[in-house]
C-alpha atoms as a PDB file:
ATOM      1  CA  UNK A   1     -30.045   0.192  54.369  1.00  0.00           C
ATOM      2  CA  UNK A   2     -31.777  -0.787  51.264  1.00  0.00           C
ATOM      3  CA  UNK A   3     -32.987   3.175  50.901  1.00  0.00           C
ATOM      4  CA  UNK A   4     -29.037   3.898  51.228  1.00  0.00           C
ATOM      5  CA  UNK A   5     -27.662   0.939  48.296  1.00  0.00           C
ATOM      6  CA  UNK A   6     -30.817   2.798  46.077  1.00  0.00           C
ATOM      7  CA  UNK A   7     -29.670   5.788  46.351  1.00  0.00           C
ATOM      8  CA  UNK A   8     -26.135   4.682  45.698  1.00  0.00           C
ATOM      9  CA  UNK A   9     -26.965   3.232  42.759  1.00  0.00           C
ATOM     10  CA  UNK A  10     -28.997   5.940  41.456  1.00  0.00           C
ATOM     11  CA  UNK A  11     -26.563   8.520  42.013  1.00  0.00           C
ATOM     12  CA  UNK A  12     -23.797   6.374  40.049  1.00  0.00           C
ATOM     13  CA  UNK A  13     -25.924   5.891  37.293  1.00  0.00           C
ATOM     14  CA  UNK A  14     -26.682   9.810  37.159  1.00  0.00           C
ATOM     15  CA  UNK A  15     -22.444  10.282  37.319  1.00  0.00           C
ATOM     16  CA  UNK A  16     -22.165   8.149  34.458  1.00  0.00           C
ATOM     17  CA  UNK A  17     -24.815   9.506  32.532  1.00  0.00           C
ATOM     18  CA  UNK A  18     -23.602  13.275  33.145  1.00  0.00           C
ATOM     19  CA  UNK A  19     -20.079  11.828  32.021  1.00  0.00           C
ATOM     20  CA  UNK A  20     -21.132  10.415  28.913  1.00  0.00           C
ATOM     21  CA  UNK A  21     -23.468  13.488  28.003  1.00  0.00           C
ATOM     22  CA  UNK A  22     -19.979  15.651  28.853  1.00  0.00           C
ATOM     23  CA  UNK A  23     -17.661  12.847  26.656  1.00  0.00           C
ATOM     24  CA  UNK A  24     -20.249  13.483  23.767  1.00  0.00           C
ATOM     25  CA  UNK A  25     -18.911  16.192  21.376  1.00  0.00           C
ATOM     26  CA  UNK A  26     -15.962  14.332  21.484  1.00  0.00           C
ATOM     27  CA  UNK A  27     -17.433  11.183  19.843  1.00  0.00           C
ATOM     28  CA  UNK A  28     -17.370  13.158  16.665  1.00  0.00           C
ATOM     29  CA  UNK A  29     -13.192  13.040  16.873  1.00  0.00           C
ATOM     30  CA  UNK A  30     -13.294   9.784  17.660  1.00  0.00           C
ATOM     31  CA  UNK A  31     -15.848   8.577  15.376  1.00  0.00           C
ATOM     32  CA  UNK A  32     -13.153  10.144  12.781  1.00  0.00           C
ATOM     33  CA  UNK A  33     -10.036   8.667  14.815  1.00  0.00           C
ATOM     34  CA  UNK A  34     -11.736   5.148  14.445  1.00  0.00           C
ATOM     35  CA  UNK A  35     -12.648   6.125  10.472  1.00  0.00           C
ATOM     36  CA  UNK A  36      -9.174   7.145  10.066  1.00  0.00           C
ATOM     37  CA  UNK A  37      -7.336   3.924  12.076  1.00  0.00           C
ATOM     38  CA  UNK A  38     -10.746   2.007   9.752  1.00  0.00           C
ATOM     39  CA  UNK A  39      -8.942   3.143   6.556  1.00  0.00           C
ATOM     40  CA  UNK A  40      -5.175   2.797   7.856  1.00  0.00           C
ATOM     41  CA  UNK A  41      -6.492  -0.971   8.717  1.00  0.00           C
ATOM     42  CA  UNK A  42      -8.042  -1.307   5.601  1.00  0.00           C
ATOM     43  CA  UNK A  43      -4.560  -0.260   3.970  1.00  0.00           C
ATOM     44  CA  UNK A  44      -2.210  -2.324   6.068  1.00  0.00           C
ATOM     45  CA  UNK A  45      -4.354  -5.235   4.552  1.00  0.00           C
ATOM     46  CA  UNK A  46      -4.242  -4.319   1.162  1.00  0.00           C
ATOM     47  CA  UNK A  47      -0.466  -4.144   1.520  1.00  0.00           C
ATOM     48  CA  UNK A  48      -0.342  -7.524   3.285  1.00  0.00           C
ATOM     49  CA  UNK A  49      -2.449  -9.060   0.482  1.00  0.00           C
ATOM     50  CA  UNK A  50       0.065  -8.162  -2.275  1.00  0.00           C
ATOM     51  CA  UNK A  51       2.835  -9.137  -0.012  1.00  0.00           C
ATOM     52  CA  UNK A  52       1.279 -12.737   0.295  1.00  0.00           C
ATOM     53  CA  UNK A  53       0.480 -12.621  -3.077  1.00  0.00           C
ATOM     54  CA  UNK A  54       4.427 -11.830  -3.948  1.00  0.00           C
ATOM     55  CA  UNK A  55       5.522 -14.427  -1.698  1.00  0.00           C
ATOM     56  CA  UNK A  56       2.983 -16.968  -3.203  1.00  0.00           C
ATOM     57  CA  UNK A  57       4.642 -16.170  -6.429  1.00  0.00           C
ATOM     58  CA  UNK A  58       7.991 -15.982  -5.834  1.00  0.00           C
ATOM     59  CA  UNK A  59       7.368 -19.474  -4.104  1.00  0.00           C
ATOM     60  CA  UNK A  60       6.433 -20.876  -7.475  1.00  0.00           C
ATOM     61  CA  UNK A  61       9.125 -19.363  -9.267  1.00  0.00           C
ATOM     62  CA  UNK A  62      11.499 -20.897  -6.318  1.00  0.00           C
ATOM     63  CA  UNK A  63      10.020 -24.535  -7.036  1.00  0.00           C
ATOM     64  CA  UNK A  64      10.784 -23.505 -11.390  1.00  0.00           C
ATOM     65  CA  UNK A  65      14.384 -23.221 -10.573  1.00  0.00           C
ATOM     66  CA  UNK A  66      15.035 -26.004  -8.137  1.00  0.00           C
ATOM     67  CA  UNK A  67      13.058 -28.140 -11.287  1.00  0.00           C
ATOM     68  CA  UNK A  68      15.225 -26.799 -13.374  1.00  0.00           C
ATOM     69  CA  UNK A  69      18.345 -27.117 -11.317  1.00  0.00           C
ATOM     70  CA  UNK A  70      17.378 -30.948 -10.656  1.00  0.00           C
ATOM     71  CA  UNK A  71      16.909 -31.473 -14.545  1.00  0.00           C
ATOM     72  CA  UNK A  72      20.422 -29.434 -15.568  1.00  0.00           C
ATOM     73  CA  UNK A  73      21.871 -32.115 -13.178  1.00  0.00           C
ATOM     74  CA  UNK A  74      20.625 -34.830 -14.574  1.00  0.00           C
ATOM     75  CA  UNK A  75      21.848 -33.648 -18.137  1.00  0.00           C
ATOM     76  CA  UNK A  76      25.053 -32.929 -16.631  1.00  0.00           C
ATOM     77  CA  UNK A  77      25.578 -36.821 -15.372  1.00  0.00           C
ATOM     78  CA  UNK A  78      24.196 -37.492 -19.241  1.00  0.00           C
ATOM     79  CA  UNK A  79      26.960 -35.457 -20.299  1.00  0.00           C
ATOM     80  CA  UNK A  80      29.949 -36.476 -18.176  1.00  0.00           C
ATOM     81  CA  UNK A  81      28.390 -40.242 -18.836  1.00  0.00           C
ATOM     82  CA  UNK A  82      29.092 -39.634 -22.536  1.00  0.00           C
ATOM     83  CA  UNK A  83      32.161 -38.181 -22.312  1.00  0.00           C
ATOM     84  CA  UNK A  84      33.432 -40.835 -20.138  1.00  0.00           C
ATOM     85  CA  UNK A  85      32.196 -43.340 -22.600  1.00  0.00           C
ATOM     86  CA  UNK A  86      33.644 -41.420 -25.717  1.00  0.00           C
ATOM     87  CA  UNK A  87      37.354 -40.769 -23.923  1.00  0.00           C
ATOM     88  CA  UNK A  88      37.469 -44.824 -23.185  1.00  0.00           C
ATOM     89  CA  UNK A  89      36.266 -45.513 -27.176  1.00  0.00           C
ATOM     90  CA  UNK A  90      39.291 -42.747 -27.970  1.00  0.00           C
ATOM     91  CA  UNK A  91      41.688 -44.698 -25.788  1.00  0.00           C
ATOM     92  CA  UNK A  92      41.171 -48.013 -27.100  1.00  0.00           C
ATOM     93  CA  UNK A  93      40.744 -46.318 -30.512  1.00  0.00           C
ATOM     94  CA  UNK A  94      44.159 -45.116 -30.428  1.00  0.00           C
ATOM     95  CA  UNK A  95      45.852 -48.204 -28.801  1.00  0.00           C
ATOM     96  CA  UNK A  96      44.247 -50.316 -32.315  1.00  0.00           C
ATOM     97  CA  UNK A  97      45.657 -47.969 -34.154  1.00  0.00           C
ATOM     98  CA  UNK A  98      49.275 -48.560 -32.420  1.00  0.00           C
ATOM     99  CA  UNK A  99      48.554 -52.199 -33.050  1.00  0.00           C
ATOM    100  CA  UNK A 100      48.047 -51.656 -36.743  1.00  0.00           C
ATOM    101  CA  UNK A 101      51.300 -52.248 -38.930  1.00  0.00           C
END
Protein backbone atom coordinates (compact mmCIF):
# COMPACT_ATOMS: atom_id res chain seq x y z
CA UNK A 1 0.00 0.00 0.00
CA UNK A 2 2.54 2.51 0.92
CA UNK A 3 4.65 1.36 -2.48
CA UNK A 4 1.15 2.17 -4.31
CA UNK A 5 0.41 6.07 -2.46
CA UNK A 6 4.51 6.54 -3.61
CA UNK A 7 4.04 5.86 -6.71
CA UNK A 8 0.89 7.91 -6.88
CA UNK A 9 2.46 10.69 -5.76
CA UNK A 10 5.39 10.47 -7.89
CA UNK A 11 3.57 10.06 -10.96
CA UNK A 12 1.39 13.33 -10.14
CA UNK A 13 4.26 15.26 -9.50
CA UNK A 14 5.86 14.06 -12.96
CA UNK A 15 2.12 15.18 -14.68
CA UNK A 16 2.51 18.44 -13.25
CA UNK A 17 5.93 18.95 -14.03
CA UNK A 18 5.45 17.77 -17.83
CA UNK A 19 2.42 20.33 -17.75
CA UNK A 20 4.26 23.18 -16.63
CA UNK A 21 7.38 22.40 -18.94
CA UNK A 22 4.42 22.19 -21.90
CA UNK A 23 2.58 25.70 -20.36
CA UNK A 24 6.16 27.29 -20.64
CA UNK A 25 6.50 29.16 -24.00
CA UNK A 26 3.41 30.53 -23.15
CA UNK A 27 4.67 32.39 -20.02
CA UNK A 28 6.29 34.75 -22.43
CA UNK A 29 2.45 35.97 -23.57
CA UNK A 30 1.51 36.10 -20.36
CA UNK A 31 4.41 37.66 -18.83
CA UNK A 32 3.37 40.47 -21.56
CA UNK A 33 -0.54 40.05 -20.79
CA UNK A 34 0.34 40.78 -17.04
CA UNK A 35 2.92 43.81 -18.35
CA UNK A 36 0.21 45.04 -20.44
CA UNK A 37 -2.94 44.70 -17.65
CA UNK A 38 0.59 46.21 -15.20
CA UNK A 39 0.48 49.38 -17.36
CA UNK A 40 -3.47 49.53 -17.97
CA UNK A 41 -3.47 49.35 -13.89
CA UNK A 42 -0.94 51.75 -13.63
CA UNK A 43 -3.18 54.08 -15.96
CA UNK A 44 -6.56 53.52 -14.39
CA UNK A 45 -4.70 54.98 -11.27
CA UNK A 46 -3.27 57.83 -12.73
CA UNK A 47 -6.75 58.70 -14.00
CA UNK A 48 -8.30 58.06 -10.57
CA UNK A 49 -5.67 60.32 -8.96
CA UNK A 50 -6.64 63.40 -11.04
CA UNK A 51 -10.21 62.52 -10.60
CA UNK A 52 -9.74 62.71 -6.70
CA UNK A 53 -7.69 65.47 -7.13
CA UNK A 54 -10.70 67.34 -9.23
CA UNK A 55 -13.13 66.36 -6.76
CA UNK A 56 -10.84 67.58 -3.85
CA UNK A 57 -10.89 70.83 -5.66
CA UNK A 58 -14.07 71.34 -6.76
CA UNK A 59 -14.97 70.52 -3.01
CA UNK A 60 -13.13 73.64 -1.98
CA UNK A 61 -14.49 75.73 -4.53
CA UNK A 62 -18.11 74.26 -3.32
CA UNK A 63 -17.32 75.41 0.42
CA UNK A 64 -16.07 79.32 -1.52
CA UNK A 65 -19.54 79.69 -2.75
CA UNK A 66 -21.69 78.45 0.06
CA UNK A 67 -19.18 81.23 2.14
CA UNK A 68 -20.00 83.47 -0.14
CA UNK A 69 -23.66 82.72 -0.45
CA UNK A 70 -23.91 82.84 3.54
CA UNK A 71 -22.09 86.35 3.52
CA UNK A 72 -24.37 87.87 0.36
CA UNK A 73 -27.19 86.91 2.83
CA UNK A 74 -26.14 88.51 5.52
CA UNK A 75 -25.58 91.81 3.43
CA UNK A 76 -28.87 91.30 2.03
CA UNK A 77 -30.70 91.39 5.72
CA UNK A 78 -28.10 94.62 6.12
CA UNK A 79 -29.70 95.93 3.18
CA UNK A 80 -33.43 95.27 3.58
CA UNK A 81 -32.62 96.38 7.47
CA UNK A 82 -31.67 99.79 6.06
CA UNK A 83 -34.17 100.20 3.79
CA UNK A 84 -36.75 99.37 6.26
CA UNK A 85 -35.24 101.87 8.56
CA UNK A 86 -34.89 104.65 5.79
CA UNK A 87 -38.76 104.06 4.35
CA UNK A 88 -40.05 104.53 8.23
CA UNK A 89 -37.57 107.94 8.57
CA UNK A 90 -39.35 108.90 4.92
CA UNK A 91 -42.78 108.24 6.37
CA UNK A 92 -42.54 110.16 9.42
CA UNK A 93 -40.45 112.64 7.38
CA UNK A 94 -43.26 113.36 5.22
CA UNK A 95 -46.10 113.28 7.87
CA UNK A 96 -43.76 116.51 9.74
CA UNK A 97 -43.78 118.00 6.80
CA UNK A 98 -47.82 117.78 6.53
CA UNK A 99 -47.74 119.10 10.05
CA UNK A 100 -45.73 122.13 9.08
CA UNK A 101 -47.91 125.33 8.26
Amino acid sequence: MATNWKLSVLLTGLVVLAACEKDGPENSNTTQDLEQKNIIVNNNSTQLSSRIKQVDELMRVEEVMIICLKVHRSLLKLISTRIIHLSSGLKLLLRNMKEIP
